[in-house]
N, C-alpha and C. Protein backbone atom coordinates (compact mmCIF):
# COMPACT_ATOMS: atom_id res chain seq x y z
N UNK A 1 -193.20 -276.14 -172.01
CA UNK A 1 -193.35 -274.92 -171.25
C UNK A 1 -192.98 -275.15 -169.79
N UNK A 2 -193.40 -276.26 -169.31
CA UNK A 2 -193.56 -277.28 -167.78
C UNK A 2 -191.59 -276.91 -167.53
N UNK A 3 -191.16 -277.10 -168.75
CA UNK A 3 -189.25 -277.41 -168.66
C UNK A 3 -188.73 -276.05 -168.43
N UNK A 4 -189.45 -275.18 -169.60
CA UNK A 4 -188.47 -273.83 -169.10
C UNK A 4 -189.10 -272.72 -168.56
N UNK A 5 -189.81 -273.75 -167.35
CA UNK A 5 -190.72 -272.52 -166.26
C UNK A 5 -189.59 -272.81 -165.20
N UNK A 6 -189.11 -274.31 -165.23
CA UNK A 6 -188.05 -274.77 -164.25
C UNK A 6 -186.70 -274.28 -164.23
N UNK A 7 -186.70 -273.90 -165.90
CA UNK A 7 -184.95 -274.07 -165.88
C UNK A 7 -184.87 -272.18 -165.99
N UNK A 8 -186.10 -271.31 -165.74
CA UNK A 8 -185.73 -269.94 -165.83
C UNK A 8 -185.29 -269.56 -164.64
N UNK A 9 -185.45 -269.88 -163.68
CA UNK A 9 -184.83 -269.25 -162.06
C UNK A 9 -183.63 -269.69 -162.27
N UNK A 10 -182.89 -270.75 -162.69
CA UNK A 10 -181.79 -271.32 -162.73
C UNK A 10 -180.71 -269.99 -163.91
N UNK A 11 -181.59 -270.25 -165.19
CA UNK A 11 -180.66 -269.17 -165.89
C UNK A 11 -180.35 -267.69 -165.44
N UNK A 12 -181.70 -267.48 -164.91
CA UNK A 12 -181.74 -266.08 -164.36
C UNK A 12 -180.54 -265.81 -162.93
N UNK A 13 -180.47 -266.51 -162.01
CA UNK A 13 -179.48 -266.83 -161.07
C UNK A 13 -177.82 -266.56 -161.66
N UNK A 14 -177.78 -267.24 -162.75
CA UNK A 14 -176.68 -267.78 -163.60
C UNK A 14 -176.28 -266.54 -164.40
N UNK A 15 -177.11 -265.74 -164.61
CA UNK A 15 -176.50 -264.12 -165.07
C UNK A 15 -176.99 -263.42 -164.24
N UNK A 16 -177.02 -263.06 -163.20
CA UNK A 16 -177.19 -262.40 -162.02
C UNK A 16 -175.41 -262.11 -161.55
N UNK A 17 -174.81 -261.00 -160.62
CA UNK A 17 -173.34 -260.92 -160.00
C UNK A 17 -173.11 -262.15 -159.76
N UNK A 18 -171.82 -262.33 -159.95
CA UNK A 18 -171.56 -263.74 -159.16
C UNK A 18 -171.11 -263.10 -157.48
N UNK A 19 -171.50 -263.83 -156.77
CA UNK A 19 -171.63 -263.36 -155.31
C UNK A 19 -170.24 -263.32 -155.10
N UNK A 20 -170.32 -261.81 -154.30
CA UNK A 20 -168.97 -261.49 -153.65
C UNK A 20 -167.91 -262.18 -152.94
N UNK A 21 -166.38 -261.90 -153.25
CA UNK A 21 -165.79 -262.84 -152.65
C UNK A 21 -165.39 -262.41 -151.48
N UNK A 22 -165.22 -262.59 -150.35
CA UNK A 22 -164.78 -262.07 -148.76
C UNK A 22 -163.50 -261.49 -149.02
N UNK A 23 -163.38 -260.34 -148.28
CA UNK A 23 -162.73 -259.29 -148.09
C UNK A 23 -161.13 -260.10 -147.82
N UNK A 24 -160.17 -259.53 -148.29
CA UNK A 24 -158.85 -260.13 -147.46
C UNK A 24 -158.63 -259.67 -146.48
N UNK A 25 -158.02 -260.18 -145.60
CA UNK A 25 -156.95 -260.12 -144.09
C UNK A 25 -156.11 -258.77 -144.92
N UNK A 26 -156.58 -257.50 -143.57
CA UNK A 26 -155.78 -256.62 -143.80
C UNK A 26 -153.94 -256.67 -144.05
N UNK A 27 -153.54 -256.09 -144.82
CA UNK A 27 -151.93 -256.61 -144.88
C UNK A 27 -151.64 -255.79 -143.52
N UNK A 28 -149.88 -257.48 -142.93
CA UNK A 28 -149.97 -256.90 -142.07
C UNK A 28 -148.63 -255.90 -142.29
N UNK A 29 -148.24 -254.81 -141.41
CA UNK A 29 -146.91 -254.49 -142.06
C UNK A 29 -145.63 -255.12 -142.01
N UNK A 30 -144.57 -254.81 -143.48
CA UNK A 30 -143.60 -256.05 -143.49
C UNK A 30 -142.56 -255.62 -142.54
N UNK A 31 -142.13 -256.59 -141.92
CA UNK A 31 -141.14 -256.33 -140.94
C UNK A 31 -139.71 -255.46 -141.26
N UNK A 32 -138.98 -254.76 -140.86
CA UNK A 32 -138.06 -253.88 -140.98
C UNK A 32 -136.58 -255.08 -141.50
N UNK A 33 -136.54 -254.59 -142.78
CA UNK A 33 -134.90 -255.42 -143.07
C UNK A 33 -133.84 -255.75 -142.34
N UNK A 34 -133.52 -254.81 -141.61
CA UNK A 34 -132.62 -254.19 -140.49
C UNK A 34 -132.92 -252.99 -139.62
N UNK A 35 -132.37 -253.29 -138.29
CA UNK A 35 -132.43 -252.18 -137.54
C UNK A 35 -131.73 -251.04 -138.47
N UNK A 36 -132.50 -250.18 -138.40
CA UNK A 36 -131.58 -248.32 -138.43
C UNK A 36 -130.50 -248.19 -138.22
N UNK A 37 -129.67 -247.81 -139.55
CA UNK A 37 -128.42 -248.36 -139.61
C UNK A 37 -127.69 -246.50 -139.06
N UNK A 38 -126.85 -246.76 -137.94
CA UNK A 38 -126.54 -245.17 -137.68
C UNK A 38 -125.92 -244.17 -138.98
N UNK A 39 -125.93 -243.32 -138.71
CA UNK A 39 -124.88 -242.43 -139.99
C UNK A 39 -124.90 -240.97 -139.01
N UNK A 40 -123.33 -241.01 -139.48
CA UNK A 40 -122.83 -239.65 -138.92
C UNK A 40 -121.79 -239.07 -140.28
N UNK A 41 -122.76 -237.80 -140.91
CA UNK A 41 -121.98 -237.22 -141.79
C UNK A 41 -121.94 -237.93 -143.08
N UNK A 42 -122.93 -239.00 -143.45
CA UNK A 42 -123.07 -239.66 -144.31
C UNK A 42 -122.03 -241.10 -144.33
N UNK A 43 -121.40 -241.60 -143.32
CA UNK A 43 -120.62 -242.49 -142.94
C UNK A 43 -121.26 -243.30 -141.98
N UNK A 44 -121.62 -244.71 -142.19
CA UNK A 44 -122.45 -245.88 -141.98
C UNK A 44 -121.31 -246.65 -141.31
N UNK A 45 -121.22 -247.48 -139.95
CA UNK A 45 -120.53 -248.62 -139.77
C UNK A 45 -120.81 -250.04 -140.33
N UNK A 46 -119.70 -250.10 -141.44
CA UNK A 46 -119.71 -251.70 -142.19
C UNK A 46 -119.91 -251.37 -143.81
N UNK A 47 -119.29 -249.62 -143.88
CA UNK A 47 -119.59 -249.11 -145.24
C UNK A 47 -118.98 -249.22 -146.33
N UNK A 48 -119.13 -249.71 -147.67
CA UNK A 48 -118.62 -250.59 -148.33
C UNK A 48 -116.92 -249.50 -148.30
N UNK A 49 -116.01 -249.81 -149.35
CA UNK A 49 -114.48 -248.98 -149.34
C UNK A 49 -115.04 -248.18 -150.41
N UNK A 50 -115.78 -248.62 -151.32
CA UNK A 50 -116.19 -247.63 -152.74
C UNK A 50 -117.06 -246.61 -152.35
N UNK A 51 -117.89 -247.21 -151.44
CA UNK A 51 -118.87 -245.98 -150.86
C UNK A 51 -117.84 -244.79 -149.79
N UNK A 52 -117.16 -245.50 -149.30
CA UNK A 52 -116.20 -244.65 -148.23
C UNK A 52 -115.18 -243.63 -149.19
N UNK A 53 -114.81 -244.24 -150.26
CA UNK A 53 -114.14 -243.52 -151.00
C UNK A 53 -114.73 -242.27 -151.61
N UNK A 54 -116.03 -242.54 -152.00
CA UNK A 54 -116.72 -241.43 -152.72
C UNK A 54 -117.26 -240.47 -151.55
N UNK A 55 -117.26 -240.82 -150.87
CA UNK A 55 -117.81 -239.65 -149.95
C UNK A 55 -116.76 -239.42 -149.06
N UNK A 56 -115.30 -239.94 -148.72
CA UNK A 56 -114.35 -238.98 -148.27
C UNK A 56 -113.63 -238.18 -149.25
N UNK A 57 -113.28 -238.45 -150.49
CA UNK A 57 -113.23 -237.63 -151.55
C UNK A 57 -114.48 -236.42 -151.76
N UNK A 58 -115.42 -236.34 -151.60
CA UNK A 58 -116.47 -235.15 -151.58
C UNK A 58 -116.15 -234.44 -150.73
N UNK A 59 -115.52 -234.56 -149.83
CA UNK A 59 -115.49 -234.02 -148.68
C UNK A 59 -114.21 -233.85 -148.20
N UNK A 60 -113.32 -234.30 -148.76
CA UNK A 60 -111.71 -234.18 -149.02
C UNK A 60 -111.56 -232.80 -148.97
N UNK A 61 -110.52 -231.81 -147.88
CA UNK A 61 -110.59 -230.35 -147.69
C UNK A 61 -108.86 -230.54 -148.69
N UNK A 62 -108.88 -230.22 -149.54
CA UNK A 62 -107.44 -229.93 -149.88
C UNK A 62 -106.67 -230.93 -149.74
N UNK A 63 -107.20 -232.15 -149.58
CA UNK A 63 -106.17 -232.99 -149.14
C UNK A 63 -106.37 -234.46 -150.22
N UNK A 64 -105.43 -235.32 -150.09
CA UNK A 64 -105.73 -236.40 -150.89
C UNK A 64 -105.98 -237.45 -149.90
N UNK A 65 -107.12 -238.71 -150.52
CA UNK A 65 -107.38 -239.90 -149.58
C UNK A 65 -106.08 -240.93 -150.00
N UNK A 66 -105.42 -240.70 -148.73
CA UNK A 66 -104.22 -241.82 -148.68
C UNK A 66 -104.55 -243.31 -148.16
N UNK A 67 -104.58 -244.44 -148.94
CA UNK A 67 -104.97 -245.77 -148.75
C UNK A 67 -103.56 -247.03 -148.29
N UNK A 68 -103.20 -247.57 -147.16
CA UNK A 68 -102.26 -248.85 -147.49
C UNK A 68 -103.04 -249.83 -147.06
N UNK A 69 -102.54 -250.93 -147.93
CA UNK A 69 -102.62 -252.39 -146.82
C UNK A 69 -101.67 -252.78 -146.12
N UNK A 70 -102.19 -253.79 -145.58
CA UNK A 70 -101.49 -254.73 -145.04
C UNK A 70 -100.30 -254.98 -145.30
N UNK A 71 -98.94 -254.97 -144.31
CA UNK A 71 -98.24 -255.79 -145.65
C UNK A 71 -97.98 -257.45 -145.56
N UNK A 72 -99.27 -258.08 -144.61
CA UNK A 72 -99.66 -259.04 -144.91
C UNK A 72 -100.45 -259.75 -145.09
N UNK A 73 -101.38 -259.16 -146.11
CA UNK A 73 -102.60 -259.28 -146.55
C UNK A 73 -103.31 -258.17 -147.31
N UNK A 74 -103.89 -258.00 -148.56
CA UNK A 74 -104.27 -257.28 -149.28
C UNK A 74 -106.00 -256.81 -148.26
N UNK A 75 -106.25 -258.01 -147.58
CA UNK A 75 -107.70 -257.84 -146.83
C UNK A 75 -107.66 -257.42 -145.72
N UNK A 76 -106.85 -256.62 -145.69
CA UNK A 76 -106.85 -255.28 -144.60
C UNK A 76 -106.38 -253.94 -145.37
N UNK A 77 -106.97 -252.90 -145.22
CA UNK A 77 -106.63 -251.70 -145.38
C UNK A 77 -106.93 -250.58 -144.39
N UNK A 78 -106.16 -249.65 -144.57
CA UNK A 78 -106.43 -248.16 -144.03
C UNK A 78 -106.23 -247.17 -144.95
N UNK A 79 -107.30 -246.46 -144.58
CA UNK A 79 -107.21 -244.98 -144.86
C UNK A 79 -107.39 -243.81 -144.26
N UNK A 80 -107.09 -242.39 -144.98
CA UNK A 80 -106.89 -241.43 -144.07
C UNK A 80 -107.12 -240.20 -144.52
N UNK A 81 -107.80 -239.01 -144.19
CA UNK A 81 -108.11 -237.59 -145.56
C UNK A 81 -108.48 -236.72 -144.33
N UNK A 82 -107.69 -235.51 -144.82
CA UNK A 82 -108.86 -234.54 -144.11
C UNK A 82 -109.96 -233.98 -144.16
N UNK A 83 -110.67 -233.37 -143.96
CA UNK A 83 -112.13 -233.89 -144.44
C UNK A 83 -113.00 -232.65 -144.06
N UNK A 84 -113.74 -231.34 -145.02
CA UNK A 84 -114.42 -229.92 -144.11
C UNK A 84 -115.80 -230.39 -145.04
N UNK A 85 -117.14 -230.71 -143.77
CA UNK A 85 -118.22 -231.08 -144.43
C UNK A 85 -118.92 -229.16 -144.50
N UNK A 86 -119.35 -229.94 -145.85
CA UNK A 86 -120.30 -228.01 -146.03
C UNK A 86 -121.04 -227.82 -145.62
N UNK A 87 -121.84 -228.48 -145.24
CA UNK A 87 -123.37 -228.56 -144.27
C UNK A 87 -123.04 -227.12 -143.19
N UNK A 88 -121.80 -227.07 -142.62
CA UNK A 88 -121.37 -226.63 -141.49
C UNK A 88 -120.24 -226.00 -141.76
N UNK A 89 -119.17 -226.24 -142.12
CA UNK A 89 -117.84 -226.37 -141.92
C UNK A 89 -116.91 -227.13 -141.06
N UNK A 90 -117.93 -227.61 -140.37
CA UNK A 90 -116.97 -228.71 -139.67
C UNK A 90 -115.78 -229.82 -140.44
N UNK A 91 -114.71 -229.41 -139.64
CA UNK A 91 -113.74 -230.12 -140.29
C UNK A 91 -112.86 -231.35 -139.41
N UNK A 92 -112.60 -232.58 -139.79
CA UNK A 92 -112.35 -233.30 -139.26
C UNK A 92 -111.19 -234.21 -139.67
N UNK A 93 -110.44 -234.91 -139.18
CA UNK A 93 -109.85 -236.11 -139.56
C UNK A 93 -110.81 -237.57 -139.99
N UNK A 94 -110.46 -237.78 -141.03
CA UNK A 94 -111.33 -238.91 -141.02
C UNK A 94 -110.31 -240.07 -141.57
N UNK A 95 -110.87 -241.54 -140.95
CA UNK A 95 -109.94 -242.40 -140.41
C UNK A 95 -111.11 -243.62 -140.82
N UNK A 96 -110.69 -244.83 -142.10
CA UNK A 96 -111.40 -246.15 -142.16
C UNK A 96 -110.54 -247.25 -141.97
N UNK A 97 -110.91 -248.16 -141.25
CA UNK A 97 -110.17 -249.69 -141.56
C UNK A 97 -111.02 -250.13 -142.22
N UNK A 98 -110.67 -251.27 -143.13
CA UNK A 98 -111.19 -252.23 -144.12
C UNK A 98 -110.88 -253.47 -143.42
N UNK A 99 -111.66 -254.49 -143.89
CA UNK A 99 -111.73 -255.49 -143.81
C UNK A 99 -112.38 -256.46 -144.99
N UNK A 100 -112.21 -257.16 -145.78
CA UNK A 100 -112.57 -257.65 -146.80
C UNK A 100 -113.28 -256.79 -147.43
N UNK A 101 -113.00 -255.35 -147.94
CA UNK A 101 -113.79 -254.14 -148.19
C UNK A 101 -114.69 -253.78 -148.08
N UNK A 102 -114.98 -253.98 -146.24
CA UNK A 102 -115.99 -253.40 -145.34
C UNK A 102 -115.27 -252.76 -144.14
N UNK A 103 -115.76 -251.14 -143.66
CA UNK A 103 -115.42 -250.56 -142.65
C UNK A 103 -115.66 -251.50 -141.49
N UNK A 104 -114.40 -251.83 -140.75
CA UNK A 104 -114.87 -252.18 -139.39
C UNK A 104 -115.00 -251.21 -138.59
N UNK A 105 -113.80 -250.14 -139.01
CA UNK A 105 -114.28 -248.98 -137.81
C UNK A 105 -113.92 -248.14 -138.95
N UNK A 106 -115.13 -246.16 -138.51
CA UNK A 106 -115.00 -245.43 -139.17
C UNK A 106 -114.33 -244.59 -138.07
N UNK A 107 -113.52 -243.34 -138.33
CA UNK A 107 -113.31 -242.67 -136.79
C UNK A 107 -113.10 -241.00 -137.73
N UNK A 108 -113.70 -239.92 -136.78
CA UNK A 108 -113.69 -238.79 -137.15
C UNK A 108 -113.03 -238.20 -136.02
N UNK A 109 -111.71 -237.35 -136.08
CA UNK A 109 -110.97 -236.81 -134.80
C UNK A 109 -111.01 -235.05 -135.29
N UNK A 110 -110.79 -234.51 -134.02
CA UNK A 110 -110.71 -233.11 -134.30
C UNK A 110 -110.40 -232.64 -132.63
N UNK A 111 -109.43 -231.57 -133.12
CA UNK A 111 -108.59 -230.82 -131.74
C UNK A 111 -109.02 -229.70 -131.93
N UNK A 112 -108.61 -228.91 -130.60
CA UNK A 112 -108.96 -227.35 -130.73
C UNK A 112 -107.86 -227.41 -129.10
N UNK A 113 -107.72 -225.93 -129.06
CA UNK A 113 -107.45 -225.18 -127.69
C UNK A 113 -106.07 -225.31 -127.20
N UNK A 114 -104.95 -225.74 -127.95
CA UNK A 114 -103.32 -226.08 -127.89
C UNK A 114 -103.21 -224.68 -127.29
N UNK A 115 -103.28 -223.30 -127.98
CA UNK A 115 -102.62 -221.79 -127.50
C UNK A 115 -104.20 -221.40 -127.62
N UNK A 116 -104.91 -221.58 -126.97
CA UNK A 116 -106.21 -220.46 -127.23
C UNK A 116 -107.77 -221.19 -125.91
N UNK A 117 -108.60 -220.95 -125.54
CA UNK A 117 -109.46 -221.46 -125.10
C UNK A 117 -110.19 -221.92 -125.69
N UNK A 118 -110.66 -221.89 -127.23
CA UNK A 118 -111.70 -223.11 -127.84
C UNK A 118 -111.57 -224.45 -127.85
N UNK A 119 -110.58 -225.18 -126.66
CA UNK A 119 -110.60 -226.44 -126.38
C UNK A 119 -112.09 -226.72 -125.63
N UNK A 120 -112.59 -225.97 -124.37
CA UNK A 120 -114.20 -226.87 -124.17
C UNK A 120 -115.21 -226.52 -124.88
N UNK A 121 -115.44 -225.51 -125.59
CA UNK A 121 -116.10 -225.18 -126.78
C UNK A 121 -116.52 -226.08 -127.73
N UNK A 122 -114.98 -226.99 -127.93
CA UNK A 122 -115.02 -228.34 -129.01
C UNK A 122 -115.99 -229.58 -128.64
N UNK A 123 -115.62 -229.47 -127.95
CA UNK A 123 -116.23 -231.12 -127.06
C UNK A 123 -118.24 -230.42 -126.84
N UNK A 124 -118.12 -229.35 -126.17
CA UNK A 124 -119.64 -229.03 -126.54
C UNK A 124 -120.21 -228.75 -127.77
N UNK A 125 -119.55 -228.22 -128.32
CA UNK A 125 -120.58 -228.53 -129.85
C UNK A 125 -120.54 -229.65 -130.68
N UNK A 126 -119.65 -230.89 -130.08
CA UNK A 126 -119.61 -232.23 -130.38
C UNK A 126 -120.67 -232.64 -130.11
N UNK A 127 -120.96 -232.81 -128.53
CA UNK A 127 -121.60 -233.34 -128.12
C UNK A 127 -123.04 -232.85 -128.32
N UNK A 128 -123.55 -231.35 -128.44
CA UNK A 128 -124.64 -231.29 -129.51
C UNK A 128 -124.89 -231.67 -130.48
N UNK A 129 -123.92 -231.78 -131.47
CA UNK A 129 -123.86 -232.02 -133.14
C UNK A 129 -124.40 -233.68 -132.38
N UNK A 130 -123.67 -234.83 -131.93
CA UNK A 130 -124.05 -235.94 -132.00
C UNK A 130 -125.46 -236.17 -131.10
N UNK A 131 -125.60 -235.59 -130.42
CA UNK A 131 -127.08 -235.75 -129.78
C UNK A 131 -128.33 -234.72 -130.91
N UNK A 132 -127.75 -234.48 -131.49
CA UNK A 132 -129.07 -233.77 -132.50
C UNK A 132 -129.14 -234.86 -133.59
N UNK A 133 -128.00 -235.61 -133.74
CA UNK A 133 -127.94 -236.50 -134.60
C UNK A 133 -128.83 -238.14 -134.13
N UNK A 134 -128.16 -238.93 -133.26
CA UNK A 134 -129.03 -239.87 -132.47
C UNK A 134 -129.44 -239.69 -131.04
N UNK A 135 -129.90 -238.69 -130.99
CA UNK A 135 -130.70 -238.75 -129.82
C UNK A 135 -129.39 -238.48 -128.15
N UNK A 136 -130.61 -238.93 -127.25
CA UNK A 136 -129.68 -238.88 -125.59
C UNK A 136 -128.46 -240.61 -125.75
N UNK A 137 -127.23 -240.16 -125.27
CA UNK A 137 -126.80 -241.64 -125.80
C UNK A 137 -127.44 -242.66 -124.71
N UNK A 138 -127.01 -244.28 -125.15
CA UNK A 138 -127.90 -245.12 -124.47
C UNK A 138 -126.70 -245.58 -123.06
N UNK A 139 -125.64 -245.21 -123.73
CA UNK A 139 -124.19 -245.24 -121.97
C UNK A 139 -123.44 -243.78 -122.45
N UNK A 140 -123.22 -243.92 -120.79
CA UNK A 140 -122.37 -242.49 -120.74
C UNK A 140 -121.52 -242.76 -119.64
N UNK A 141 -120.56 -242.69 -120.02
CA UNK A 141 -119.20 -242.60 -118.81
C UNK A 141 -118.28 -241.31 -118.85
N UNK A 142 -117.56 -241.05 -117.63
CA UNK A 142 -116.56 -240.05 -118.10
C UNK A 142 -115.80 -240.12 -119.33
N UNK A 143 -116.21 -238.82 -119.85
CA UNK A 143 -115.32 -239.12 -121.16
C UNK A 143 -115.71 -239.86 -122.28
N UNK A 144 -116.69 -240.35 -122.51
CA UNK A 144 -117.51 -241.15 -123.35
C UNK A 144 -118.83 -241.46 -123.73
N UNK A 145 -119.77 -241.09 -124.41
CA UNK A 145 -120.86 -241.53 -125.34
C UNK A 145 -120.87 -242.62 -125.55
N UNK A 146 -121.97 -243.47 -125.46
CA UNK A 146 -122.33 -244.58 -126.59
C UNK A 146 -123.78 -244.87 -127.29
N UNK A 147 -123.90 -245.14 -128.43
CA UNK A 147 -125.33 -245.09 -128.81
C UNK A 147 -125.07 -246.78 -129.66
N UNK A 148 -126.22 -247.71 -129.52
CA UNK A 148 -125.80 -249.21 -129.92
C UNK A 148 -126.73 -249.01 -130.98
N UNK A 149 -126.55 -250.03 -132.04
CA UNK A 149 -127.63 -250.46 -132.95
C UNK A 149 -127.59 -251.87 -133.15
N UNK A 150 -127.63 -252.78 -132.33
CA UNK A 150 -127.11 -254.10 -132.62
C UNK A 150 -125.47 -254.63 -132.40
N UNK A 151 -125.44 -255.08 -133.69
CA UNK A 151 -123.63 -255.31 -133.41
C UNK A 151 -122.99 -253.65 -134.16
N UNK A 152 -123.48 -252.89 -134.16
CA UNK A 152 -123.17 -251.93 -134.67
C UNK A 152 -123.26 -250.81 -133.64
N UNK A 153 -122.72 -249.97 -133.32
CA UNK A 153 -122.72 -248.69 -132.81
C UNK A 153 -121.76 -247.63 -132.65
N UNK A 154 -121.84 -246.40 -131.88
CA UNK A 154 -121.17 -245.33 -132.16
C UNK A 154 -120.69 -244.47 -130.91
N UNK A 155 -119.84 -244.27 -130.80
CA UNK A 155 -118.66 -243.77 -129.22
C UNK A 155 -118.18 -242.39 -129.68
N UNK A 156 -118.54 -241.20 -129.09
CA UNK A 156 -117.79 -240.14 -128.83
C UNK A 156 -117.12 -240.36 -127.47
N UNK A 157 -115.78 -240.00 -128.15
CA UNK A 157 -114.77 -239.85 -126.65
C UNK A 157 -113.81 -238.40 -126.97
N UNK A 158 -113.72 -238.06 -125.30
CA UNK A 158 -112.90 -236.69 -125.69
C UNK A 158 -112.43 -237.04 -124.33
N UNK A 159 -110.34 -236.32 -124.91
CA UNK A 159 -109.52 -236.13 -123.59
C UNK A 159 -109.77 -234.46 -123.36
N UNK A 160 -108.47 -234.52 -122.58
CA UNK A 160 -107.85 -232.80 -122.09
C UNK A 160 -106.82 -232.92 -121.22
N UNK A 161 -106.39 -231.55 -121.92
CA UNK A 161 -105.02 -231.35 -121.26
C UNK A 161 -104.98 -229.91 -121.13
N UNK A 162 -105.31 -229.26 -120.19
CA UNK A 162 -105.23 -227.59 -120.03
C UNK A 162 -106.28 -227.19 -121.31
N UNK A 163 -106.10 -226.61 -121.16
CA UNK A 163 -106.84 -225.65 -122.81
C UNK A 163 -107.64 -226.77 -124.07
N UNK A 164 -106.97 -227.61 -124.27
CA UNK A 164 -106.93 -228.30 -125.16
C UNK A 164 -107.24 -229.58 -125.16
N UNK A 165 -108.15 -229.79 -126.17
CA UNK A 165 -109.21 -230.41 -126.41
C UNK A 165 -109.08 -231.83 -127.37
N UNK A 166 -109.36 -233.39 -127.71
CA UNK A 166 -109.16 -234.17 -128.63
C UNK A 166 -110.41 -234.67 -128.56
N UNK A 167 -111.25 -234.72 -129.63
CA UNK A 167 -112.78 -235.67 -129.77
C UNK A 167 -112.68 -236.99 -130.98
N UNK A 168 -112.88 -237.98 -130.65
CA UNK A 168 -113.16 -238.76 -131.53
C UNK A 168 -114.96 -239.28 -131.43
N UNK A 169 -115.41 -239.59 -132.69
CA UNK A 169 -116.47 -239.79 -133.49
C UNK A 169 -116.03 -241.47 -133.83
N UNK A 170 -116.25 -242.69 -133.53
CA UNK A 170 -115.93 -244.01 -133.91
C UNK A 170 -117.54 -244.74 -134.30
N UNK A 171 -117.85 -245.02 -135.37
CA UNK A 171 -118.44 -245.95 -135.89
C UNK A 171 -118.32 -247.67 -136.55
N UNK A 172 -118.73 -248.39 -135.47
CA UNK A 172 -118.07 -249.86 -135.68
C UNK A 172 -119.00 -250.85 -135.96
N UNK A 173 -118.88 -251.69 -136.73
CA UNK A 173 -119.66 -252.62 -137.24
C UNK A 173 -118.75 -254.25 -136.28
N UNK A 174 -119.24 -254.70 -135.13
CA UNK A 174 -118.47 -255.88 -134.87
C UNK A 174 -118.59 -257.10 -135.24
N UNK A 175 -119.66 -257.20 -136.40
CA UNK A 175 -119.50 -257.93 -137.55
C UNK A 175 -118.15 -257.89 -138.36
N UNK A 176 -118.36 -257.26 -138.93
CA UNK A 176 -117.17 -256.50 -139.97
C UNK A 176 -115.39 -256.98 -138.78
N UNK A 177 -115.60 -256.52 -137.93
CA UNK A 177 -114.60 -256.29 -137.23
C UNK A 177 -113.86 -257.46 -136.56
N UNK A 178 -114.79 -258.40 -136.58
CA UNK A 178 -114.59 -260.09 -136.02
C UNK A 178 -113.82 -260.79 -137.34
N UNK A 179 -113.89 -260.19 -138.75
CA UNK A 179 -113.38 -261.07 -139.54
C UNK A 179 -112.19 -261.13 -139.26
N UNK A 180 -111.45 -259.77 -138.73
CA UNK A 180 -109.85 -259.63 -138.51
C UNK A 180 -109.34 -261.12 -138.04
N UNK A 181 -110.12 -261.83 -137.54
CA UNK A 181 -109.56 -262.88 -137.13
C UNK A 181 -108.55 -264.22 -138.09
N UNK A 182 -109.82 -263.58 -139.05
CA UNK A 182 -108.81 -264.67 -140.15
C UNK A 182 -107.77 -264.10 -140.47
N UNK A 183 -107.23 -262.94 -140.06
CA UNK A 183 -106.18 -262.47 -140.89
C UNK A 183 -104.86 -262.57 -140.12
N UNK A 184 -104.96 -262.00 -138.57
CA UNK A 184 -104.53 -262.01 -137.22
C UNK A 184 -103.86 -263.67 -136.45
N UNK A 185 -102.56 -263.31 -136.74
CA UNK A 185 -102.21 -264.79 -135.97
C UNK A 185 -102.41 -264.22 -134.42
N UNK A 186 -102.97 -265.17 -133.61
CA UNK A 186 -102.40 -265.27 -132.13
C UNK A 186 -100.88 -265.07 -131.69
N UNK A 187 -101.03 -264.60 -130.78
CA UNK A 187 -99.28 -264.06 -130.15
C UNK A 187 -98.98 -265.46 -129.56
N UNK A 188 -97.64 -265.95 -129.57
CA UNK A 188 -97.41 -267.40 -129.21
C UNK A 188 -97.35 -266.98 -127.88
N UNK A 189 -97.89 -268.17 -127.48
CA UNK A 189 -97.75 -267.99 -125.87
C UNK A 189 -96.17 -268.20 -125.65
N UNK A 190 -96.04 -267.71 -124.23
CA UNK A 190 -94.54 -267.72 -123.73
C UNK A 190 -94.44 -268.75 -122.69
N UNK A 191 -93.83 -269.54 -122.45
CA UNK A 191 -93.41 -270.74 -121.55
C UNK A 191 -92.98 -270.11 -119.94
N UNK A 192 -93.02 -270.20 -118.85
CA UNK A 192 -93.30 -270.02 -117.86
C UNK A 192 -92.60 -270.03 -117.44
């Protein structure tokens, strides 16, 4: 009796909760993959050629996406489409280089105002459309926008000439854009 007066606090203990285990270290949050990759019009700088293809074809106004390379090197290409997004109607030129079938540069052009005054019209509802898009840009010079994301970023530039108006939209990856090097001989120097 002397034995299992001893050994009952012990069993009783022994099916009792087993005592709680301490709380974990709140998770902390996981760090961002990459900075925020820009997009204008669904066009990313450093965007694959298959992805560029399918979405300048969606958006292809009547026109066909015309592709060449290089003709010394298959690891360069260009292409070229005209392009009316529905969102809006905005219609544009749209313009990719490739590089090992990655955009180094994307470029969207559009004119107005040759015989008519909707040349400064153009450039202001540019320059709304892209500031509703990323924000106030982070440089501004005459004639130029810039908004950075790393080695990546994005330049509205617009000329004039009387009436008339030219805007480009350029999205560049200078990752992407540094490979040209392997492809690109140096110009021989010239002797003095």
């Amino acid at each position: 009796m002397g034995l299992l007066a001893l050994l009952l606090p012990v069993v009783a203990r022994s099916q009792a909760a087993p005592p709680k285990a301490p709380l974990p270290p709140p998770a902390l949050p996981a760090p961002p993959a990459h900075p925020a990759l820009p997009s204008y019009r669904g066009f990313t700088p450093g965007l694959s050629y298959r992805a560029f293809v399918n979405r300048a074809n969606a958006l292809a106004d009547h026109d066909v996406l015309a592709c060449r390379t290089s003709p010394r090197t298959a690891q360069l290409m260009e292409c070229g489409v005209v392009i009316r997004d529905p969102a809006d109607g905005a219609r544009f030129y749209l313009g990719g280089h490739f590089v090992e079938q990655r955009a180094d540069i994307i470029a969207l052009y559009d004119s107005a105002g040759f015989h008519d005054k909707r040349g400064p019209e153009l450039v202001a509802r540019t320059q709304r459309d892209v500031t509703r898009v990323f924000g106030r840009p982070r440089r501004a010079h005459a004639g130029m926008w810039e908004w950075s994301y790393g080695r990546k970023f994005v330049r509205l530039s617009w000329r004039s000439r009387g009436p008339a108006r030219w805007v480009s939209i350029t999205l560049t990856d200078k990752d992407v854009l540094d490979r040209n090097s392997r492809y690109v001989k140096p110009a021989a120097r010239r002797k003095p």
